[in-house]
Protein backbone atom coordinates (compact mmCIF):
# COMPACT_ATOMS: atom_id res chain seq x y z
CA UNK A 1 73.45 51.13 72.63
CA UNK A 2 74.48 47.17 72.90
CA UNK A 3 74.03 45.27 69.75
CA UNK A 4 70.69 43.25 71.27
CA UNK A 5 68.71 46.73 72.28
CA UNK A 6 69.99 47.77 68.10
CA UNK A 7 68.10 44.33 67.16
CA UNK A 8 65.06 44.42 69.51
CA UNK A 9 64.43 48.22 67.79
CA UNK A 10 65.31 46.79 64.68
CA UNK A 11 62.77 44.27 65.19
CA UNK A 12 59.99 46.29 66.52
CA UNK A 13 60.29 48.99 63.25
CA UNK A 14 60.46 46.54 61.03
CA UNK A 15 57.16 45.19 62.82
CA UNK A 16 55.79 48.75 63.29
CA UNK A 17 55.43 49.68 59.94
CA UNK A 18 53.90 46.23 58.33
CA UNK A 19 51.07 46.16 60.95
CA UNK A 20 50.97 49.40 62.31
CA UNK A 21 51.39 52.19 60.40
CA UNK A 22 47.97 53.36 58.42
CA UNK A 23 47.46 55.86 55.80
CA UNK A 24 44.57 57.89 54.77
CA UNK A 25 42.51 60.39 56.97
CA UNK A 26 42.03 59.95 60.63
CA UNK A 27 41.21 62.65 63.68
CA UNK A 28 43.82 61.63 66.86
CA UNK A 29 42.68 61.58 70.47
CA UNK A 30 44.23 64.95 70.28
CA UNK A 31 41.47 66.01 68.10
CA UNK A 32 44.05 66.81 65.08
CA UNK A 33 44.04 65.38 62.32
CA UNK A 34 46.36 63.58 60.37
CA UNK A 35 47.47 61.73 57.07
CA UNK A 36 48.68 58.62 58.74
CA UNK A 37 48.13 56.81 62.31
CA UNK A 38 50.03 54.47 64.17
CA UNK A 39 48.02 51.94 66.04
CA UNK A 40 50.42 50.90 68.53
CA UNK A 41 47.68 48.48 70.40
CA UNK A 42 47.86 46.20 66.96
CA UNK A 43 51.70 45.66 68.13
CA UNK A 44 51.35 45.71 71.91
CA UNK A 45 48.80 43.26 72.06
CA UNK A 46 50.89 41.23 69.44
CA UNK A 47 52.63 38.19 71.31
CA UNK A 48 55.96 39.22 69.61
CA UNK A 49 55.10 43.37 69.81
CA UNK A 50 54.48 42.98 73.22
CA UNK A 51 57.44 40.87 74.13
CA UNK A 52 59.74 43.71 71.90
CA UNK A 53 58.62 46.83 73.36
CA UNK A 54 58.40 45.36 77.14
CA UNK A 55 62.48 44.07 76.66
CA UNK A 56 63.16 47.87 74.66
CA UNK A 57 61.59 49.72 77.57
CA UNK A 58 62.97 47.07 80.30
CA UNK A 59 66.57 47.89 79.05
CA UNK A 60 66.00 51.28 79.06
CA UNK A 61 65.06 51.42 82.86
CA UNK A 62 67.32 48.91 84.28
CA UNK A 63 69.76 51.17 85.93
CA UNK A 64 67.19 54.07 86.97
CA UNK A 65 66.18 54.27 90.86
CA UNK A 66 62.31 53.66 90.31
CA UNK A 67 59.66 52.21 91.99
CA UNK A 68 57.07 51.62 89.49
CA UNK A 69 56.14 52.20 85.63
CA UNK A 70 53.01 53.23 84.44
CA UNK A 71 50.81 55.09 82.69
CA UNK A 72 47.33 56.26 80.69
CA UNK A 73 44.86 53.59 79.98
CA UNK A 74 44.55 52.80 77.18
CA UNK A 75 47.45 53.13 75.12
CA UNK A 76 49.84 51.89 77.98
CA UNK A 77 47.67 48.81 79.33
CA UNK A 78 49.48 46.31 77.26
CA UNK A 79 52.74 47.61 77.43
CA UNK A 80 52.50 47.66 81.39
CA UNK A 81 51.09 43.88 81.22
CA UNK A 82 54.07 42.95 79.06
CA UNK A 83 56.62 44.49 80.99
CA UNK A 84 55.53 43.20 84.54
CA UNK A 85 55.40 39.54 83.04
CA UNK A 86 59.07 40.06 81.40
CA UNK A 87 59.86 41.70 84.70
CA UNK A 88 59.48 38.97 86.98
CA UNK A 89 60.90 36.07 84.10
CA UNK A 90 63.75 38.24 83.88
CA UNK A 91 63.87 38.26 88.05
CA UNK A 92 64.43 42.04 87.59
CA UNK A 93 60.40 42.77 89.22
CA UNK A 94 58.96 46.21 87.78
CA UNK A 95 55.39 47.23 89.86
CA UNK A 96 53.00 48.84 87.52
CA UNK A 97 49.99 51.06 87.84
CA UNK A 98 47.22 52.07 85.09
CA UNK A 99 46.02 55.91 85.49
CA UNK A 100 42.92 56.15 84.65
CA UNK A 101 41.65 59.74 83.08
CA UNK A 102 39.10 59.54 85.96
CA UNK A 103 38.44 57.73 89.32
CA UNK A 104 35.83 55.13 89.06
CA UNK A 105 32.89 55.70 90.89
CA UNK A 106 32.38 52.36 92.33
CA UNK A 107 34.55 50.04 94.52
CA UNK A 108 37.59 51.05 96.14
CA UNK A 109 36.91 54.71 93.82
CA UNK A 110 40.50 54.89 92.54
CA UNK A 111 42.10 56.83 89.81
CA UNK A 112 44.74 54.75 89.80
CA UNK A 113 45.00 50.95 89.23
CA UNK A 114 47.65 48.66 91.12
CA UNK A 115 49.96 48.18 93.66
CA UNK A 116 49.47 50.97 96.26
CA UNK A 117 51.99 53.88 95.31
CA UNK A 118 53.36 55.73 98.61
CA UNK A 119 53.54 59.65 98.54
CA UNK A 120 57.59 59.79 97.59
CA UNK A 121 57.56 57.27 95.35
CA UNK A 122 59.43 57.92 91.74
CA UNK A 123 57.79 56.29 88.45
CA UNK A 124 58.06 56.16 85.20
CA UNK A 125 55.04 56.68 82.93
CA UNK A 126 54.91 55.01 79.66
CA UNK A 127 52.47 55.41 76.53
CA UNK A 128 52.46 54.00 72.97
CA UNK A 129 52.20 56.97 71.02
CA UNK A 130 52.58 61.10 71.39
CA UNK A 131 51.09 63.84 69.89
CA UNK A 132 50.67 66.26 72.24
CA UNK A 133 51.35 64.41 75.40
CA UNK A 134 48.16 65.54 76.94
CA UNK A 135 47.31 61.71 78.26
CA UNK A 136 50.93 61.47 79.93
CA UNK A 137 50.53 65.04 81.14
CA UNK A 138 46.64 64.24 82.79
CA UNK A 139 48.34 60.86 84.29
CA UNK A 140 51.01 62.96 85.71
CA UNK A 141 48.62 65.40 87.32
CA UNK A 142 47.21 62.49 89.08
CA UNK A 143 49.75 61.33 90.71
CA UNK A 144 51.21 64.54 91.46
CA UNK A 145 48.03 64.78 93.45
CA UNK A 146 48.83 61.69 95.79
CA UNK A 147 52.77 62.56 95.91
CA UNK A 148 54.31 60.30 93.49
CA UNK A 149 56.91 61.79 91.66
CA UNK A 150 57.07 60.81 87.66
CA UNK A 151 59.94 62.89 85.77
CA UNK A 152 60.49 60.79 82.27
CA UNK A 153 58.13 59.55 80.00
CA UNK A 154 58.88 56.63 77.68
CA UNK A 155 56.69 56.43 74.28
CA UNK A 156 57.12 53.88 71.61
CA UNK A 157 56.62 56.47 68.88
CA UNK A 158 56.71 60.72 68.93
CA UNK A 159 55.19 61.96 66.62
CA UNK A 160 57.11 65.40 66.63
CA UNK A 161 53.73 67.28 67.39
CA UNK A 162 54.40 69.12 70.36
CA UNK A 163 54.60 66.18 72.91
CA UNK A 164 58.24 66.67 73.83
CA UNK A 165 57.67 70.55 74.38
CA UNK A 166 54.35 69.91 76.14
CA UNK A 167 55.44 67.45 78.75
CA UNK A 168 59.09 69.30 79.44
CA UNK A 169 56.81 72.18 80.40
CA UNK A 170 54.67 69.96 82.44
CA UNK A 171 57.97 68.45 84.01
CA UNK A 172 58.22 65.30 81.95
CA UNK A 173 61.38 64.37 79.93
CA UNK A 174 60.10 62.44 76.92
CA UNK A 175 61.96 59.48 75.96
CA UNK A 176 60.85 57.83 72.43
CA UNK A 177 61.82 54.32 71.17
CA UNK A 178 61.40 55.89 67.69
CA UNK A 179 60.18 59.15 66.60
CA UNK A 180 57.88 59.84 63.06
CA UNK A 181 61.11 60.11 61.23
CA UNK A 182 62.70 56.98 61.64
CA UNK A 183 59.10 56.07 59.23
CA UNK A 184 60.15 58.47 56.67
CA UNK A 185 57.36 60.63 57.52
C-alpha cells in the first residue's frame, strides 16, 4: 500500500468514527439489530468524506479492466457522485450507474440509472456499508439480467455479518476499505 492510500485511510477512520459511528439500539436495513451503526451517508456527503473515499476507492481500481462502477441507491449515490467528479479532475474518467432496487414506472422505466451499460460490460459495484450484502447482491441480479458482468464489490466498512460469505456465494468478491474491527468493535 503507498504511503498516500495509508494517509487517505488514515484520514477517513479517523473521520469515520467522530461523525459516523453511533451507539445505542438501532434495527439495519437487514432487519438485525445492532448495538452500534455506521452512517456512512454523514461522511459521503461530507465535502472532505466524499473527496476521501472517492480517491481510496479510485486507487483501488486504477489498474482493473472496468468499464463502469456502481451500485445500490442509496448507500452508494454519493460515493458514485464523488468518484465520477474525482474521475474526470484526475483525467482518469470512471462511468457510473445507480441500481435501483426496482425499475421506475415512469419515463424511460429503468432499473438502472446512467450511462447505457452494453451486455459484456465488467463493473464494479460499490456500497458504504455491509451486513449481509443483500443490496450489492439485488444490484448484481440486475445487471446480471441485462449482461453486465460485476465480480468485486468495494464497501467502505464490513461489518463481519455475513456479507463477505453472502456475496462470494452470489459471485461477488468483497473488498472493504475497513472492516468493524479496525473500530474496536
Amino acid at each position: 500500500m503507498s504511503e498516500e492510500l495509508r494517509e487517505l485511510k488514515t484520514k477517513l477512520l479517523a473521520l469515520l468514527k467522530r461523525e459516523a459511528l453511533k451507539t445505542g439500539s438501532f434495527v439495519l436495513s437487514s432487519g438485525k439489530t445492532s448495538n452500534y451503526y455506521l452512517d456512512g451517508r454523514i461522511i459521503t456527503l461530507a465535502p472532505e468524506g466524499a473527496y476521501l473515499v472517492a480517491s481510496i476507492i479510485l486507487e483501488m481500481i486504477k489498474d482493473r479492466k472496468i468499464d463502469a462502477v456502481g451500485g445500490p441507491t442509496l448507500g452508494a449515490d454519493p460515493i458514485l457522485g464523488a468518484l465520477a467528479a474525482l474521475s474526470h479532475m484526475q483525467k482518469f474518467p470512471v462511468k457510473t450507474f445507480i441500481v435501483r432496487k426496482t425499475a421506475k414506472e415512469h419515463g424511460t422505466a429503468r432499473q438502472i440509472e446512467g450511462p447505457h451499460l452494453e451486455a459484456g460490460s465488467r463493473v464494479i459495484l460499490v456500497d458504504d456499508v455491509a451486513t449481509t450484502g443483500s443490496a450489492l447482491i439485488e444490484a448484481k441480479e440486475a445487471l446480471d439480467k441485462i449482461g453486465v458482468r460485476a465480480e468485486s464489490a468495494i464497501v467502505i466498512v464490513d461489518r463481519g455479518e455475513g456479507a463477505k460469505e453472502n456475496l462470494a456465494a452470489a459471485g461477488l468478491e468483497l473488498e472493504a476499505i475497513f472492516t468493524i474491527k479496525d473500530f474496536g468493535l
